[in-house]
PDB file of N, CA and C in Angstrom:
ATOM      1  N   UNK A   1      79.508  76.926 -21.086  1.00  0.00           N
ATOM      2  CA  UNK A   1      78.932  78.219 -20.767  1.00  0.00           C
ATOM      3  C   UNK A   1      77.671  78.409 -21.610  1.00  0.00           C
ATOM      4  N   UNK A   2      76.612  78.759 -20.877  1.00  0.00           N
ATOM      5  CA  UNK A   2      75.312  79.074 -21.455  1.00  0.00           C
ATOM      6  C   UNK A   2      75.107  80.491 -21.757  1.00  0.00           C
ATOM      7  N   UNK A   3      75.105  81.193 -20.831  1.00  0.00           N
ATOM      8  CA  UNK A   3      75.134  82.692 -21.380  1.00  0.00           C
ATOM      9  C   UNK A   3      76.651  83.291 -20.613  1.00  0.00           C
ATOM     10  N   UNK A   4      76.377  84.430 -21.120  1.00  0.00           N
ATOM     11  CA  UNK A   4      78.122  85.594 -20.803  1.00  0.00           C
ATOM     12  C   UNK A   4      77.317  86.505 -19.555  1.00  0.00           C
ATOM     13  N   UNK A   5      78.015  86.352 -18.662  1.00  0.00           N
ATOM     14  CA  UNK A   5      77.420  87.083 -17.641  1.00  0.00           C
ATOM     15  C   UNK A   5      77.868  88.584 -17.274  1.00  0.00           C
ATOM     16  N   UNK A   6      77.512  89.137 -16.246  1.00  0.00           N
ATOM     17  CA  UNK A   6      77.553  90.451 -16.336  1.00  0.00           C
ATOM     18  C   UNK A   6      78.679  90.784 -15.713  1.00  0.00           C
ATOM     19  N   UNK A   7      79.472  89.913 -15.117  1.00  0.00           N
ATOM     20  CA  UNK A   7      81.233  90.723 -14.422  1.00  0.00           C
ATOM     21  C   UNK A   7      81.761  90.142 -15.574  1.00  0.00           C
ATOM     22  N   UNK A   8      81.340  89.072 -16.433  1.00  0.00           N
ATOM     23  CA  UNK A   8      82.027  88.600 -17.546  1.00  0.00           C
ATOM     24  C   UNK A   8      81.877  90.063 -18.708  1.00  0.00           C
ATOM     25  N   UNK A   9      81.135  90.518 -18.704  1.00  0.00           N
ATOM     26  CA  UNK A   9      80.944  91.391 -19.950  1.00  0.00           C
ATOM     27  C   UNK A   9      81.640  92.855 -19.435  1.00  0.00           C
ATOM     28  N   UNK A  10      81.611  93.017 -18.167  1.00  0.00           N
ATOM     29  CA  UNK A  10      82.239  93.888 -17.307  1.00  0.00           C
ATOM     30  C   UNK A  10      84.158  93.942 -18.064  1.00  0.00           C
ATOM     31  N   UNK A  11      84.542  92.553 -17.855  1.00  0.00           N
ATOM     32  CA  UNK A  11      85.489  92.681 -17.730  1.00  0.00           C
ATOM     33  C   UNK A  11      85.804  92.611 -19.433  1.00  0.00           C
ATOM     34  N   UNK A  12      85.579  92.119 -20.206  1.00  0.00           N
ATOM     35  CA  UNK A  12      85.269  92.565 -21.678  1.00  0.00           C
ATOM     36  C   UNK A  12      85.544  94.225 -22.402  1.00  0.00           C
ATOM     37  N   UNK A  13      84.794  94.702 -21.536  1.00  0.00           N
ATOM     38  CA  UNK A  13      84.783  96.127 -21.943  1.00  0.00           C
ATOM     39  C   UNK A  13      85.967  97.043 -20.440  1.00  0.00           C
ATOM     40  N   UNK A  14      86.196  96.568 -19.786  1.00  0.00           N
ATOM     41  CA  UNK A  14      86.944  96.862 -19.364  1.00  0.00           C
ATOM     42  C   UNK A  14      88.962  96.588 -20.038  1.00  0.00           C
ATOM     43  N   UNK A  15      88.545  95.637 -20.838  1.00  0.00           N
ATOM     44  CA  UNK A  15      89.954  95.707 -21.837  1.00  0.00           C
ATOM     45  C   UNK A  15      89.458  96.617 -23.071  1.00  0.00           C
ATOM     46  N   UNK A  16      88.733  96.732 -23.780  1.00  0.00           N
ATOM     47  CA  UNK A  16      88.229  97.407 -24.808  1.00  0.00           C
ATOM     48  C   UNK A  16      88.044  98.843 -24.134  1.00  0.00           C
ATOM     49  N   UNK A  17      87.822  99.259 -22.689  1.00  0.00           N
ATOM     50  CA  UNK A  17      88.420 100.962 -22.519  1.00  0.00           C
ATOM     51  C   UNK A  17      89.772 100.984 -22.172  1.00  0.00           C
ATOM     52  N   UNK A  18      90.538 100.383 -21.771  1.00  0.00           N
ATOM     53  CA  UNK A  18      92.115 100.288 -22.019  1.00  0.00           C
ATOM     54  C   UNK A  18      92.502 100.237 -22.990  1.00  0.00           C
ATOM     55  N   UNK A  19      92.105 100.069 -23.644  1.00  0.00           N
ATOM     56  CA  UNK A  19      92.591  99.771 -25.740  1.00  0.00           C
ATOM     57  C   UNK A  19      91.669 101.711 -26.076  1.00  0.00           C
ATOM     58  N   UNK A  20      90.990 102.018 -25.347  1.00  0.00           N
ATOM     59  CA  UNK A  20      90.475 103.488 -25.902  1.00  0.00           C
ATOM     60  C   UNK A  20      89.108 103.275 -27.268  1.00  0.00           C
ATOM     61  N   UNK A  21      89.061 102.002 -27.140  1.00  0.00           N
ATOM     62  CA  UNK A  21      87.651 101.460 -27.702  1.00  0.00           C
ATOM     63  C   UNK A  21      86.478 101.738 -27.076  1.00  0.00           C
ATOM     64  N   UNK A  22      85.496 102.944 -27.989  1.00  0.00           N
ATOM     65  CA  UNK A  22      84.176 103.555 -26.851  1.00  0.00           C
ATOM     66  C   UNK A  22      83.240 102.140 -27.129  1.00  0.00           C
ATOM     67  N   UNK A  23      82.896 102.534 -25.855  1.00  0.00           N
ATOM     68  CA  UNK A  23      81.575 101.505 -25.618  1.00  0.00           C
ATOM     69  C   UNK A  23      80.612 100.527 -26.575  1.00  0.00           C
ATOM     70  N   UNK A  24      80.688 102.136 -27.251  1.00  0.00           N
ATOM     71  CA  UNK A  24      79.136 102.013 -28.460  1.00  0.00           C
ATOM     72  C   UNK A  24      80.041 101.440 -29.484  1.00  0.00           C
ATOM     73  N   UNK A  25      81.091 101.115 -29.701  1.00  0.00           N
ATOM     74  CA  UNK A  25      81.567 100.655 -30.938  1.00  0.00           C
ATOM     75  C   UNK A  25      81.732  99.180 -30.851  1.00  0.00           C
ATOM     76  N   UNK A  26      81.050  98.934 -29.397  1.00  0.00           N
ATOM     77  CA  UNK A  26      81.656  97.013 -29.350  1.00  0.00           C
ATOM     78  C   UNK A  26      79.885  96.383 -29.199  1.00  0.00           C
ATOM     79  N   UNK A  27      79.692  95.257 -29.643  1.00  0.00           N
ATOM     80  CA  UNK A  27      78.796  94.559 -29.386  1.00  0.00           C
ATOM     81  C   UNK A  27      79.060  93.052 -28.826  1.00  0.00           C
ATOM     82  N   UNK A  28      78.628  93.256 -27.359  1.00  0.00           N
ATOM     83  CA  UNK A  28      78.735  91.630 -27.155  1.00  0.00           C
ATOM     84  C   UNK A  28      77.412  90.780 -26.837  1.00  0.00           C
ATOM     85  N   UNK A  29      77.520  89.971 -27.523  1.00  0.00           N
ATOM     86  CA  UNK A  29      76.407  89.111 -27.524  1.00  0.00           C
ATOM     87  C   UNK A  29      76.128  88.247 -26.483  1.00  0.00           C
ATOM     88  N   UNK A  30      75.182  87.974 -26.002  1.00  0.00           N
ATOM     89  CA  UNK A  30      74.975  87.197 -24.262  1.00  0.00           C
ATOM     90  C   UNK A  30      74.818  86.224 -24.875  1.00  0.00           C
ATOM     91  N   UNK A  31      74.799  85.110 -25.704  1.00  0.00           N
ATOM     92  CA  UNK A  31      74.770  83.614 -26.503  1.00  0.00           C
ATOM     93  C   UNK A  31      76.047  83.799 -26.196  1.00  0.00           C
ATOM     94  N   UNK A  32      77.052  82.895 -25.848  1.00  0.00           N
ATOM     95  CA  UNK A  32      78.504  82.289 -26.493  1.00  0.00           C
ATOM     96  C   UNK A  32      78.340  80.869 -27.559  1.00  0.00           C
ATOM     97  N   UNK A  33      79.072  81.267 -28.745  1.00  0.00           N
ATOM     98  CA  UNK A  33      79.192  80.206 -29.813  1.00  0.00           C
ATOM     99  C   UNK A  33      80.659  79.360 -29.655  1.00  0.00           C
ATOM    100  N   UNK A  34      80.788  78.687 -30.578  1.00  0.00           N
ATOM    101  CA  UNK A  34      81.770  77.542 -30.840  1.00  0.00           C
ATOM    102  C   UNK A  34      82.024  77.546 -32.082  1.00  0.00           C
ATOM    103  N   UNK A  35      82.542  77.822 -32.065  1.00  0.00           N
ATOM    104  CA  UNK A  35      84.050  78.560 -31.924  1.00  0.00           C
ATOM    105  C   UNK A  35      83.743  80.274 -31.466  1.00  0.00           C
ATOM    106  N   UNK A  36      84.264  80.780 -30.794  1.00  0.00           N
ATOM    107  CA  UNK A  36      83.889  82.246 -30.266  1.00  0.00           C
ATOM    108  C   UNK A  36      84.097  82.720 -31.881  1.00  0.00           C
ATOM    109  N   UNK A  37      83.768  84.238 -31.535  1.00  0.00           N
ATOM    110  CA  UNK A  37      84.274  85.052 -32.795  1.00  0.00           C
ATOM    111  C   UNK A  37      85.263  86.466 -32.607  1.00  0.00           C
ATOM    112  N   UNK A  38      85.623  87.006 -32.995  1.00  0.00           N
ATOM    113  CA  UNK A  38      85.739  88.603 -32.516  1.00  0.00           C
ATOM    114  C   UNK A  38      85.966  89.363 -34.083  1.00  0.00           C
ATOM    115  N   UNK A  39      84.724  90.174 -34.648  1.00  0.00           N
ATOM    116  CA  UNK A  39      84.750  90.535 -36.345  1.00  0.00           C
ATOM    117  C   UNK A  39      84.825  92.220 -35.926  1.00  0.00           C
ATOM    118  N   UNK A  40      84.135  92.416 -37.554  1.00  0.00           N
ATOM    119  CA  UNK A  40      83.720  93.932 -37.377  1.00  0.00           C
ATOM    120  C   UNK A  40      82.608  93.781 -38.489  1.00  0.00           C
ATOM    121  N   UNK A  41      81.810  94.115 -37.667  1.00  0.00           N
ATOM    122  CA  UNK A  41      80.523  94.391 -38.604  1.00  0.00           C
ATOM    123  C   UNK A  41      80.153  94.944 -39.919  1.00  0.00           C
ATOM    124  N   UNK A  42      79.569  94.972 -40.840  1.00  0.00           N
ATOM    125  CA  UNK A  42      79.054  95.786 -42.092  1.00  0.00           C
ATOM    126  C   UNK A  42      79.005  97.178 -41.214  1.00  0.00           C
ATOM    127  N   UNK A  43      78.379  97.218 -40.335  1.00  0.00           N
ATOM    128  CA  UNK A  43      78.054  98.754 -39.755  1.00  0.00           C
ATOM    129  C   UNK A  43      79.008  99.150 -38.818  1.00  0.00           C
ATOM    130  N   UNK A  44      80.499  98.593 -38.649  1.00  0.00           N
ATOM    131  CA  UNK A  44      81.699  99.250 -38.248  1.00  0.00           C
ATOM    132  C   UNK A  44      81.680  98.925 -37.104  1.00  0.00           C
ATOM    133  N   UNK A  45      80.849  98.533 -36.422  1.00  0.00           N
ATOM    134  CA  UNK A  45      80.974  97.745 -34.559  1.00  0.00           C
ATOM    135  C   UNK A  45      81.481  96.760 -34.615  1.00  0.00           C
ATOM    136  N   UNK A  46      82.505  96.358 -33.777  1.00  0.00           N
ATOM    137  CA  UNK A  46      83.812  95.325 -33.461  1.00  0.00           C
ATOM    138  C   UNK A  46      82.487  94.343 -32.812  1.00  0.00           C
ATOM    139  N   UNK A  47      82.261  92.931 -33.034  1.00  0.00           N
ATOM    140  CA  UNK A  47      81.122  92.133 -32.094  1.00  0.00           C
ATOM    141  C   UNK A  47      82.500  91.176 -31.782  1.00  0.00           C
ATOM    142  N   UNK A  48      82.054  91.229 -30.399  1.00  0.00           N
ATOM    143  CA  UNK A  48      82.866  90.274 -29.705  1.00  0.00           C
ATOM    144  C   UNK A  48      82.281  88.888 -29.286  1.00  0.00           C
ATOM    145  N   UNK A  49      82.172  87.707 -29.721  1.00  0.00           N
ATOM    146  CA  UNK A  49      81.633  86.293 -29.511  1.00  0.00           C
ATOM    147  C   UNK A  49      82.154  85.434 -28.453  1.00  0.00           C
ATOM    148  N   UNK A  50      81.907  85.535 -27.274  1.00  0.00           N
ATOM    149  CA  UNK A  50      82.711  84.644 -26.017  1.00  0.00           C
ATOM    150  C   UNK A  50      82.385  83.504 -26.465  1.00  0.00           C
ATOM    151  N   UNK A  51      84.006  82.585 -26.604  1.00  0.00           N
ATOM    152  CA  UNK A  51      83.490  81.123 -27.058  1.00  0.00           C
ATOM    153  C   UNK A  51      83.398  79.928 -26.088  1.00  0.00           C
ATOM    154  N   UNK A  52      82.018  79.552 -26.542  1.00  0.00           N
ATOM    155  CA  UNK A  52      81.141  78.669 -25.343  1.00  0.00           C
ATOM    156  C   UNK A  52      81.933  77.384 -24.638  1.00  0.00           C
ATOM    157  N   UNK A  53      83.421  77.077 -25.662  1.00  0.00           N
ATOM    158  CA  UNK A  53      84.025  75.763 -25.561  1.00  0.00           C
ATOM    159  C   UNK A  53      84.945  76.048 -24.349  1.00  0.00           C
ATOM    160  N   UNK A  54      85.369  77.161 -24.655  1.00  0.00           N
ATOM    161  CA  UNK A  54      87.110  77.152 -23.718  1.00  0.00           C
ATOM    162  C   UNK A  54      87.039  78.158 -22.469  1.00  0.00           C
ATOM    163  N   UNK A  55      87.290  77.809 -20.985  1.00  0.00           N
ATOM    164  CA  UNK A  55      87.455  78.905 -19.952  1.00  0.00           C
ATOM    165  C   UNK A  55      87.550  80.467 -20.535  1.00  0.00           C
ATOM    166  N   UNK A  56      86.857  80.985 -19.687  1.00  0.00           N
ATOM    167  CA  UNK A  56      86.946  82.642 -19.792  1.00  0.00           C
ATOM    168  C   UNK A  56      87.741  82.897 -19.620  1.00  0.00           C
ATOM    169  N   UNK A  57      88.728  82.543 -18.886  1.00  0.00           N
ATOM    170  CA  UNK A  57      89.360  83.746 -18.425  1.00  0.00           C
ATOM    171  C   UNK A  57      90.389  83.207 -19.536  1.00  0.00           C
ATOM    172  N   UNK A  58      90.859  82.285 -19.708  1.00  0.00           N
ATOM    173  CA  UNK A  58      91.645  81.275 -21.287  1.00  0.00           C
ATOM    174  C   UNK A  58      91.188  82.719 -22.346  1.00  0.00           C
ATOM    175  N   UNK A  59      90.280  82.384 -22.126  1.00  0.00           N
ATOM    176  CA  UNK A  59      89.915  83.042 -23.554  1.00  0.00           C
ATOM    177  C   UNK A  59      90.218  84.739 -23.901  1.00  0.00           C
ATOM    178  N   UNK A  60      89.634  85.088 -22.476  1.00  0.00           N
ATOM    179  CA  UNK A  60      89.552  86.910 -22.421  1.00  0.00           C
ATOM    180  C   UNK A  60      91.412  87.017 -22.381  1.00  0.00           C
ATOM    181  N   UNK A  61      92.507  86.198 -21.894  1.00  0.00           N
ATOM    182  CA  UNK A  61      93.844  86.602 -22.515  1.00  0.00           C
ATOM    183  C   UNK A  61      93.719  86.697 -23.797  1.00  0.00           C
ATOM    184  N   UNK A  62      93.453  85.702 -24.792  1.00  0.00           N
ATOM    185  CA  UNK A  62      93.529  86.395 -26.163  1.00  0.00           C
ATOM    186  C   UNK A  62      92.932  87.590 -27.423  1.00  0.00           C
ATOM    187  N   UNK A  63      91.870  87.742 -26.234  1.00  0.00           N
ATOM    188  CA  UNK A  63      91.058  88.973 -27.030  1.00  0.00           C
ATOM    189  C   UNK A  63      92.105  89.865 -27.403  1.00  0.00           C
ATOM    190  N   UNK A  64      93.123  90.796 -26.523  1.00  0.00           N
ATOM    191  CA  UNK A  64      93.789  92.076 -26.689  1.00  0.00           C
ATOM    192  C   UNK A  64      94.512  91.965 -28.212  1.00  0.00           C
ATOM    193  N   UNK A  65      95.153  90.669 -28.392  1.00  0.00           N
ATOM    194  CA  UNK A  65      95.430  90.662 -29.599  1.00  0.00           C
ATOM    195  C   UNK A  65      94.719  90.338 -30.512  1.00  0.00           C
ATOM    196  N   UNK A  66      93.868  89.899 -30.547  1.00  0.00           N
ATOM    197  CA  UNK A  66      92.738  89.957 -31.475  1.00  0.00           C
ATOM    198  C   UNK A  66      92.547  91.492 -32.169  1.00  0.00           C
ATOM    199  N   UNK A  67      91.988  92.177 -31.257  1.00  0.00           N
ATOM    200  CA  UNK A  67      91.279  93.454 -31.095  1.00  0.00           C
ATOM    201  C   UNK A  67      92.394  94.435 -31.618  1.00  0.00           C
ATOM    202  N   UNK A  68      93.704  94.152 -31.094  1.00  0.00           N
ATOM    203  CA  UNK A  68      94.797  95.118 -31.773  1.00  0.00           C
ATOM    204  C   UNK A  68      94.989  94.786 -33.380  1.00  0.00           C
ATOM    205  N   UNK A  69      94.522  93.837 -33.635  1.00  0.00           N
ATOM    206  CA  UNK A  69      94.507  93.004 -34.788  1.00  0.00           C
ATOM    207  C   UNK A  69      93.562  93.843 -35.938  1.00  0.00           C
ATOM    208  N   UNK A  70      92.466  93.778 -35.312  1.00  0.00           N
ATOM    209  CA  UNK A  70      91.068  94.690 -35.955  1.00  0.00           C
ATOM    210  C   UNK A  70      91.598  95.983 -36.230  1.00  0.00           C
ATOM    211  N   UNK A  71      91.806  96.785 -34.821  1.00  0.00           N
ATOM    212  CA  UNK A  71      92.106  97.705 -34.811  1.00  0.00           C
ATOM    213  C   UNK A  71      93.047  98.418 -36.122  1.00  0.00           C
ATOM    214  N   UNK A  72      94.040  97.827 -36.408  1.00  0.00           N
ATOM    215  CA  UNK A  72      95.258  97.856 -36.922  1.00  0.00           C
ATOM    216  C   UNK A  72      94.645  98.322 -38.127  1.00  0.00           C
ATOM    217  N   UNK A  73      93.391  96.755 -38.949  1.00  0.00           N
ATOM    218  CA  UNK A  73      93.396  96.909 -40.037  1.00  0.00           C
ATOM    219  C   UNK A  73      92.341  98.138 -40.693  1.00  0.00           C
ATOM    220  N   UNK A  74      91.263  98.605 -39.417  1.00  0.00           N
ATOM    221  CA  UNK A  74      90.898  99.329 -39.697  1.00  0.00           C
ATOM    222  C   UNK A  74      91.675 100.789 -39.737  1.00  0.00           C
ATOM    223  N   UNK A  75      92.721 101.089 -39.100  1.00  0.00           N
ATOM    224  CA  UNK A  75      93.417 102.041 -39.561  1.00  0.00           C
ATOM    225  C   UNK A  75      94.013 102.383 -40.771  1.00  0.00           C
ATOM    226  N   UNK A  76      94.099 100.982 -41.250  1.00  0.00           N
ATOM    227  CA  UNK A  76      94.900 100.664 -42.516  1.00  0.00           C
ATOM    228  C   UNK A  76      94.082 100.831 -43.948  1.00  0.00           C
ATOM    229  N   UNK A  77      92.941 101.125 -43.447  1.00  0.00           N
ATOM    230  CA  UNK A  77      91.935 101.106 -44.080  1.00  0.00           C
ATOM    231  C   UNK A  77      91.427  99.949 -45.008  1.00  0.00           C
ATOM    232  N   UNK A  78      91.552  99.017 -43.993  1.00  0.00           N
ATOM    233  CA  UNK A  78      91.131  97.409 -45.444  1.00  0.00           C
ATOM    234  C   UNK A  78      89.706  97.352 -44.975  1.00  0.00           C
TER     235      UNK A  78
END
């Protein structure tokens, strides 16, 4: 995969408004790297990294737990 396309990024943020994650708090980057990423920024935006190696749709199953993952710890306040 060369770039993240636009039903791809569609469907991205379409799990991140099911999770009740606003818009403005996610950044996805149109590069996909290798190894993907999914962090949280110095400035508190979750960036989501589609990784360039493995099928999308492979991949977009494991985001939710990822993201509940983040989620969690930022509640937790770490």
């Amino acid at each position: 995969m060369q770039a993240v396309s636009f039903p791809q990024i569609m469907q991205i943020l379409a799990l991140t408004d099911e999770m009740e994650i606003s818009r403005e708090e996610v950044d996805i980057p149109l590069t996909p790297e290798s190894p993907g990423v999914v962090r949280r920024l110095p400035n508190g935006k979750l960036e989501i990294v589609v990784d360039a190696d493995m099928p999308f749709e492979e991949w977009l199953k494991g985001l939710a737990p990822t993201l509940h993952e983040l989620m969690d710890e930022k509640d937790e306040g770490r």
